[in-house]
PDB file of N, CA and C in Angstrom:
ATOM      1  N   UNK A   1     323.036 -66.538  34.924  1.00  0.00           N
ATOM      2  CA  UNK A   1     321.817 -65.781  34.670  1.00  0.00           C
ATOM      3  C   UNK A   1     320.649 -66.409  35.436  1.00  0.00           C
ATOM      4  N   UNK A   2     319.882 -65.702  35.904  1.00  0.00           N
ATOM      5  CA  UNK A   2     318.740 -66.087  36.166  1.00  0.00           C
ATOM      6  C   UNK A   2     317.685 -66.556  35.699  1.00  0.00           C
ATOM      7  N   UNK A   3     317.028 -67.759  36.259  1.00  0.00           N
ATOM      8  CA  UNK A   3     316.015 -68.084  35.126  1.00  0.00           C
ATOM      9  C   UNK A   3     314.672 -67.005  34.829  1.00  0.00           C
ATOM     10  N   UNK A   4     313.780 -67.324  34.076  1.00  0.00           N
ATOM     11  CA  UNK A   4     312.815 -66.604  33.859  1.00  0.00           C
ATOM     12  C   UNK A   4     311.755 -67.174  33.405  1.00  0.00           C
ATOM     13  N   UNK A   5     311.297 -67.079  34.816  1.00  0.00           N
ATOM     14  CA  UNK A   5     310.255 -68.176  35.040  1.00  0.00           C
ATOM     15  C   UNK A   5     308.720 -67.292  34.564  1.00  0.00           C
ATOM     16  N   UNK A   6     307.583 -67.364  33.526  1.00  0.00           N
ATOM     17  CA  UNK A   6     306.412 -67.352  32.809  1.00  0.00           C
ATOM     18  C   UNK A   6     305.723 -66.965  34.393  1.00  0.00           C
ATOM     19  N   UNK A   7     304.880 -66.102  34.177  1.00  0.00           N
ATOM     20  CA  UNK A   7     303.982 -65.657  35.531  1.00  0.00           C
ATOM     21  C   UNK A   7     302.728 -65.743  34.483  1.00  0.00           C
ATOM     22  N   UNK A   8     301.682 -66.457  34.949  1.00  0.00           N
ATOM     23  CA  UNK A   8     300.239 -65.719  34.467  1.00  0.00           C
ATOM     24  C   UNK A   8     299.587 -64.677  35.428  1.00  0.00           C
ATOM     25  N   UNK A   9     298.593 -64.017  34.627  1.00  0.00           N
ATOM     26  CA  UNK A   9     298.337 -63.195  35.505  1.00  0.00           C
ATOM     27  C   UNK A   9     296.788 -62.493  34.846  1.00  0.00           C
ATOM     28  N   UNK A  10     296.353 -62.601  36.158  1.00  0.00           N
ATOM     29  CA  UNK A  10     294.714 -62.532  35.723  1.00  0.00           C
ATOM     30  C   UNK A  10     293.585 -62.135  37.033  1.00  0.00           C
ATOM     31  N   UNK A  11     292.628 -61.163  36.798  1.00  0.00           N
ATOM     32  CA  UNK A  11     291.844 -61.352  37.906  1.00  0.00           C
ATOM     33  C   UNK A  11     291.251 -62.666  38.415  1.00  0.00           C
ATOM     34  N   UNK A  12     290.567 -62.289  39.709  1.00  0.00           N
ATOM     35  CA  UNK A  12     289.958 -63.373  40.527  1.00  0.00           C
ATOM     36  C   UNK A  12     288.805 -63.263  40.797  1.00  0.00           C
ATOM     37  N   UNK A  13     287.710 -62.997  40.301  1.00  0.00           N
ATOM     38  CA  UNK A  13     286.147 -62.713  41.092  1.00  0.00           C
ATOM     39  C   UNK A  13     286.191 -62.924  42.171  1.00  0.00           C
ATOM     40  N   UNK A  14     286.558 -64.402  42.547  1.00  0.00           N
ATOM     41  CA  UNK A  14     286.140 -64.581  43.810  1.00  0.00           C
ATOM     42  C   UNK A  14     287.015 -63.877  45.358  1.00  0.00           C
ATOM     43  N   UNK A  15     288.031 -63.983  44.670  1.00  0.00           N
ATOM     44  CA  UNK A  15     288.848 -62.871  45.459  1.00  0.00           C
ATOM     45  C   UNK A  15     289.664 -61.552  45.287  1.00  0.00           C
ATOM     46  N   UNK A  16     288.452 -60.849  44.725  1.00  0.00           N
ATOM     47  CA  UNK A  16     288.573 -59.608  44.237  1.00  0.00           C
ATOM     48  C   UNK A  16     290.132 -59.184  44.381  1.00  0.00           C
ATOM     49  N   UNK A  17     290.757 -59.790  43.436  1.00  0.00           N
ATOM     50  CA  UNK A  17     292.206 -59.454  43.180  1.00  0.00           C
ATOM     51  C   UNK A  17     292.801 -59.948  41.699  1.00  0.00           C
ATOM     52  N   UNK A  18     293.835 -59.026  41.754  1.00  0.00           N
ATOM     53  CA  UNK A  18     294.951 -59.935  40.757  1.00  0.00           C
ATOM     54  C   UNK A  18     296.058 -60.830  41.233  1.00  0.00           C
ATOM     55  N   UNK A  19     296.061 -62.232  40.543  1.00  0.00           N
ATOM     56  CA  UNK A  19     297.006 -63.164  40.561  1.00  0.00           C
ATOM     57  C   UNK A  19     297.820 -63.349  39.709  1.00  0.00           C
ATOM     58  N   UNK A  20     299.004 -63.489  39.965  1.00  0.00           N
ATOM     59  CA  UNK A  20     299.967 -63.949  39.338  1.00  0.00           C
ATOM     60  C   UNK A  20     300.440 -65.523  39.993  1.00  0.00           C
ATOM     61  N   UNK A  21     300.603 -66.076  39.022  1.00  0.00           N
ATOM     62  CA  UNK A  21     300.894 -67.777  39.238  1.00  0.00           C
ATOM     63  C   UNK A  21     301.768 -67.969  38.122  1.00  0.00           C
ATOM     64  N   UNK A  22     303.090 -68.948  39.162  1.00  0.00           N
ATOM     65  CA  UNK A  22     303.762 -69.164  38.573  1.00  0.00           C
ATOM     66  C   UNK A  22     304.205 -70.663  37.982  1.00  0.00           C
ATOM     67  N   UNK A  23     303.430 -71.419  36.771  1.00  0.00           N
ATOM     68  CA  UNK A  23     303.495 -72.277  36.886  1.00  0.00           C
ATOM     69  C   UNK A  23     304.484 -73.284  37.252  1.00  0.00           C
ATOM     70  N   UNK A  24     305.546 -73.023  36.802  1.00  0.00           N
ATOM     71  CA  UNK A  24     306.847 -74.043  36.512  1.00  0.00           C
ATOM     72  C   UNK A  24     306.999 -74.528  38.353  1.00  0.00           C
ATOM     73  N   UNK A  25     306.687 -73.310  39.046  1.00  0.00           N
ATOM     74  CA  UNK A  25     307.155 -73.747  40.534  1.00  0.00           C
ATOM     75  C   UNK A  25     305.788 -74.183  41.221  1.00  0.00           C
ATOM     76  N   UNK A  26     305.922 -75.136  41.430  1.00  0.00           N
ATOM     77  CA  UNK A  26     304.397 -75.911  42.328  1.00  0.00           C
ATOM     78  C   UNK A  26     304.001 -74.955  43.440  1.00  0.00           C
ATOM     79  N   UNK A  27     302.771 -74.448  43.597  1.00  0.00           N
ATOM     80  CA  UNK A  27     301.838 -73.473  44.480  1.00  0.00           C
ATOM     81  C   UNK A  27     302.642 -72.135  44.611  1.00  0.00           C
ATOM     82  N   UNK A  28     303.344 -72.200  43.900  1.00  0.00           N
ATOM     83  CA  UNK A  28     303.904 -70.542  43.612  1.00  0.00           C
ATOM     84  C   UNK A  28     303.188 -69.524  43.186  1.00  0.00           C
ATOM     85  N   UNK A  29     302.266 -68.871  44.040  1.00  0.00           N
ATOM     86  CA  UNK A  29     301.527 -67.875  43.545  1.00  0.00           C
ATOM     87  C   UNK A  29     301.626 -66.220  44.076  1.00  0.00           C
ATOM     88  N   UNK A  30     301.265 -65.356  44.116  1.00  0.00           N
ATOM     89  CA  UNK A  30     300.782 -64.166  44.592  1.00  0.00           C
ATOM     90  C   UNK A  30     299.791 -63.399  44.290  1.00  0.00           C
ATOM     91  N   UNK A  31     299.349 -62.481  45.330  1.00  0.00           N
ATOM     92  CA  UNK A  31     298.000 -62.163  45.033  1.00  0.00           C
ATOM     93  C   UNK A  31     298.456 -59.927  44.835  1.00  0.00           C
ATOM     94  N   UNK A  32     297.602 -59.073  44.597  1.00  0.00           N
ATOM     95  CA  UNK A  32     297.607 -57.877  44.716  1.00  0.00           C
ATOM     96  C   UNK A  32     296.188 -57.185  44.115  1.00  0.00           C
ATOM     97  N   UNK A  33     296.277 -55.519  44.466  1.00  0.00           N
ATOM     98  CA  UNK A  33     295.145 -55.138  43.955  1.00  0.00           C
ATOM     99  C   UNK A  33     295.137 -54.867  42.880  1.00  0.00           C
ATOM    100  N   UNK A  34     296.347 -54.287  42.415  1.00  0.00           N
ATOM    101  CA  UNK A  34     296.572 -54.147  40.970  1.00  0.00           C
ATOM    102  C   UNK A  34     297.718 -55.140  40.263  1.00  0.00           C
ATOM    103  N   UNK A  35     297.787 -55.401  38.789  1.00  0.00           N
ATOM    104  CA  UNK A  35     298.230 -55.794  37.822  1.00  0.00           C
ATOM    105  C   UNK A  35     299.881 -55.979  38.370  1.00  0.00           C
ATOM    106  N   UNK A  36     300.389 -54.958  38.377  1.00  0.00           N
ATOM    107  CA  UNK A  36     301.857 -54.309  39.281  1.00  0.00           C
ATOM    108  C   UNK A  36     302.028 -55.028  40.625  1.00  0.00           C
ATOM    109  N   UNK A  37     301.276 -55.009  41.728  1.00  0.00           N
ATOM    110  CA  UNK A  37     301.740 -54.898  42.518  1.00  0.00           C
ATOM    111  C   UNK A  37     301.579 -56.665  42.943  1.00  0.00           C
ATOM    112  N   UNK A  38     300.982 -57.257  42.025  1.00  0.00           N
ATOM    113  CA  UNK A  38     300.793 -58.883  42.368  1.00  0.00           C
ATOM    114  C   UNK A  38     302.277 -59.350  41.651  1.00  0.00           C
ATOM    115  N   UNK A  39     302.623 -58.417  40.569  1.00  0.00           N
ATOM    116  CA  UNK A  39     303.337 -59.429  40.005  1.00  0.00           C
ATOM    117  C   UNK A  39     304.541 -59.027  40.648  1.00  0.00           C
ATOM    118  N   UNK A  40     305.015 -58.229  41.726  1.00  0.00           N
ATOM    119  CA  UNK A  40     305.845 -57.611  42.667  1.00  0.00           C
ATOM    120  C   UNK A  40     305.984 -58.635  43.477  1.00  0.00           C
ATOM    121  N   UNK A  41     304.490 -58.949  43.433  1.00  0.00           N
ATOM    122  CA  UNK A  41     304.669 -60.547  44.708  1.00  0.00           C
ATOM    123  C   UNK A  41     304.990 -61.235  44.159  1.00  0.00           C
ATOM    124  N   UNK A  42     304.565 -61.598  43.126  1.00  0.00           N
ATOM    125  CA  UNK A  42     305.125 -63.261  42.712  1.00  0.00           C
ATOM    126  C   UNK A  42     307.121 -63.023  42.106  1.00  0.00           C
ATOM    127  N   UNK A  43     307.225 -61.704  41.866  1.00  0.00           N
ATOM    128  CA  UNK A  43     308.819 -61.649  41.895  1.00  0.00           C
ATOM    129  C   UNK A  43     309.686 -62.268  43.547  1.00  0.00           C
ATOM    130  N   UNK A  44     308.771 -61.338  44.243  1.00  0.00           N
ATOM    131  CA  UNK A  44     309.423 -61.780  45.440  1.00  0.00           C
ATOM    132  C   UNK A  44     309.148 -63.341  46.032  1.00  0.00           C
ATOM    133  N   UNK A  45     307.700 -64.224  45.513  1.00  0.00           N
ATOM    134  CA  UNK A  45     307.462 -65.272  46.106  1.00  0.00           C
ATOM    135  C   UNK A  45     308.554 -66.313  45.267  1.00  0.00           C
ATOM    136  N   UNK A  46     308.914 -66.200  43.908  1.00  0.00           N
ATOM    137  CA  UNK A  46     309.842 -66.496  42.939  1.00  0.00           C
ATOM    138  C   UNK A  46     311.251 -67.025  44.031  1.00  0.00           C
ATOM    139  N   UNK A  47     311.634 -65.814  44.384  1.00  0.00           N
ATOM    140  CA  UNK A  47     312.973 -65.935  45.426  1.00  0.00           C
ATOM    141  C   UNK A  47     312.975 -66.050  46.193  1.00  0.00           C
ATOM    142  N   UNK A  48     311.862 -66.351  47.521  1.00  0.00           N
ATOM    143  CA  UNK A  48     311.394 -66.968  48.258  1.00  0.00           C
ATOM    144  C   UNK A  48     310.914 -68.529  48.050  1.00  0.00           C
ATOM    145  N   UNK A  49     310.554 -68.827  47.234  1.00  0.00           N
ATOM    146  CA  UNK A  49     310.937 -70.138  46.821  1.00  0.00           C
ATOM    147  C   UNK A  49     311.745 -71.125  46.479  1.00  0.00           C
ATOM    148  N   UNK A  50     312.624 -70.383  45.636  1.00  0.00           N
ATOM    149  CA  UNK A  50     313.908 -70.849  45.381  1.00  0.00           C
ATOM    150  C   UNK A  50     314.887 -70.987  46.476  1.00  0.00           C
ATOM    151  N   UNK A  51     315.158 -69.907  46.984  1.00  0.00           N
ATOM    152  CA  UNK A  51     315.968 -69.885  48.406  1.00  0.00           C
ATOM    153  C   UNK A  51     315.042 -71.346  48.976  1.00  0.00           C
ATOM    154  N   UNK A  52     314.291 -71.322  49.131  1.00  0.00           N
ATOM    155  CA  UNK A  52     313.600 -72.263  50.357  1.00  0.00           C
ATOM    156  C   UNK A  52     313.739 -73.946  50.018  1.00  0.00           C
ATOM    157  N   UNK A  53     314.053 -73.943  48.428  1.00  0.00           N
ATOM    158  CA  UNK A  53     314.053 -75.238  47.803  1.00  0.00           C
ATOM    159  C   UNK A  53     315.897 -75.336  48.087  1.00  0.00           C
ATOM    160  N   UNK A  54     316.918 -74.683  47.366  1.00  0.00           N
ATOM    161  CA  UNK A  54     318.206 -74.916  47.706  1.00  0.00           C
ATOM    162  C   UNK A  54     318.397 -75.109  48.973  1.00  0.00           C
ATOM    163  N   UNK A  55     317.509 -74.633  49.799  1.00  0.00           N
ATOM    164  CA  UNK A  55     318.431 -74.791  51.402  1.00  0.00           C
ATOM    165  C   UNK A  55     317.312 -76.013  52.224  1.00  0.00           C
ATOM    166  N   UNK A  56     316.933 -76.929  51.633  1.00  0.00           N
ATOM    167  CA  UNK A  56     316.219 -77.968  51.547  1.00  0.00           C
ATOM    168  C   UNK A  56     316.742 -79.353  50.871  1.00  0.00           C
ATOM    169  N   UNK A  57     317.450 -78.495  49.756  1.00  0.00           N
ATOM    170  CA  UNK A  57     318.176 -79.612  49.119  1.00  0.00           C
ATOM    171  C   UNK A  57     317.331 -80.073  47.779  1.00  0.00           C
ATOM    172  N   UNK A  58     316.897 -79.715  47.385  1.00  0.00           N
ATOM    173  CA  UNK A  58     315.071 -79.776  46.449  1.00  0.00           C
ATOM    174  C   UNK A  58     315.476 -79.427  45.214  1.00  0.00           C
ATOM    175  N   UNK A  59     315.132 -79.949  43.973  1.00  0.00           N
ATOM    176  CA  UNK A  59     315.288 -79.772  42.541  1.00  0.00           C
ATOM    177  C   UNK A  59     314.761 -78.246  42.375  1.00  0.00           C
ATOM    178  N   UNK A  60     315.172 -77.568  41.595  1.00  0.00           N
ATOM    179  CA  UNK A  60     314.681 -75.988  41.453  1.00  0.00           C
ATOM    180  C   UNK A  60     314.378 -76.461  40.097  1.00  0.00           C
ATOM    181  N   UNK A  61     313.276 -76.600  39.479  1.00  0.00           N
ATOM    182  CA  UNK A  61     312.629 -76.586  37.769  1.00  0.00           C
ATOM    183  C   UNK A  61     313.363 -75.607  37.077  1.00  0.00           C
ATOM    184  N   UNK A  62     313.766 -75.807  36.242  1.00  0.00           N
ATOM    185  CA  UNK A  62     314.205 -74.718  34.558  1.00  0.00           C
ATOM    186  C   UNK A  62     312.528 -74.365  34.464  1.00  0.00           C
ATOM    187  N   UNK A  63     312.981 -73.142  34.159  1.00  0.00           N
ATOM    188  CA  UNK A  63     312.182 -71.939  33.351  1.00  0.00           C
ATOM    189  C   UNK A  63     311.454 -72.856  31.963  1.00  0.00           C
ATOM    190  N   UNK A  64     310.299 -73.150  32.003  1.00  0.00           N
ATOM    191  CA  UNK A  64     309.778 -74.222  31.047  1.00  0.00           C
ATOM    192  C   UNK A  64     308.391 -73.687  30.180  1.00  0.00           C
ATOM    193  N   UNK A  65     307.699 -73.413  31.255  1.00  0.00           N
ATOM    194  CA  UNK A  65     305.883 -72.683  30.681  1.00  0.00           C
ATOM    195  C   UNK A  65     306.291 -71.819  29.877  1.00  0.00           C
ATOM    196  N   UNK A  66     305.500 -72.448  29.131  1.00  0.00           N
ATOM    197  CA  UNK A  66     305.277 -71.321  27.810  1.00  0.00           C
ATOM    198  C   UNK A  66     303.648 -71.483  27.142  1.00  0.00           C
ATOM    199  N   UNK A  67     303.001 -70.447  27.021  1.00  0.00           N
ATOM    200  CA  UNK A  67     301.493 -70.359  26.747  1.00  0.00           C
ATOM    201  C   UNK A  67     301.669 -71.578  25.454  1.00  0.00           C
ATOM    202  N   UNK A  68     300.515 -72.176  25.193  1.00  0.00           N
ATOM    203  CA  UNK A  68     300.256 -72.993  23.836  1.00  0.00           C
ATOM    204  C   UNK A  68     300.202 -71.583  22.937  1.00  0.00           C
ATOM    205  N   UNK A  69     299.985 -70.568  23.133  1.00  0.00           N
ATOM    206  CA  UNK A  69     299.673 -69.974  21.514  1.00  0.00           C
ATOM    207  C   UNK A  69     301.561 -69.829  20.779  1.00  0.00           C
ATOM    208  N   UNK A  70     302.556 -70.082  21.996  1.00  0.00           N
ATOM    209  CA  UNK A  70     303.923 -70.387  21.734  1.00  0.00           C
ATOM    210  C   UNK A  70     304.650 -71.478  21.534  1.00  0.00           C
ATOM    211  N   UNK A  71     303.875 -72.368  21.893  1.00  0.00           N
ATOM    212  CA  UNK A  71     304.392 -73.312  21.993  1.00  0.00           C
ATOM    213  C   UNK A  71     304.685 -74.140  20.319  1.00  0.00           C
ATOM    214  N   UNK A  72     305.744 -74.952  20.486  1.00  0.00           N
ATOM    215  CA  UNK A  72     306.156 -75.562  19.343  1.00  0.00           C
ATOM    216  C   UNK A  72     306.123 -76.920  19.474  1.00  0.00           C
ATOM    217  N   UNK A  73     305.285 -76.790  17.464  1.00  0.00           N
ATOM    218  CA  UNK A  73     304.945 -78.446  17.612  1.00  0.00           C
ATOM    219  C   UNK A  73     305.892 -79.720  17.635  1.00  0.00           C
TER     220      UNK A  73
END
């Protein structure tokens, strides 16, 4: 199975967009105009990352972030 890696996702004032960031993977982000179409990117930057870490040889992180309002004490 695939992991399932936590995306946040939120506007940007400063760059009039929506981001999705993916924490668990270091500078894993994507950008779009709408809600949809950022988090389209960060699906695809997701597997673009991964691919790029296995064929590098590079630890791939477990699926870990989880917001504090989930998190357990």
């Amino acid at each position: 199975m695939e992991p399932r890696y936590h995306i946040n996702l939120f506007w940007s004032q400063p760059d009039q967009s929506w981001v999705a960031d993916v924490p668990d993977l270091k500078s894993c982000a994507a950008f779009g105009d709408t809600p949809e179409e950022a988090l389209a990117e960060a699906r695809i930057a997701i597997e673009g990352w991964i691919e790029t870490a296995v064929a590098n040889n590079m630890v791939v992180p477990e699926a870990r972030y989880r917001p504090a309002i989930y998190a357990v004490a």
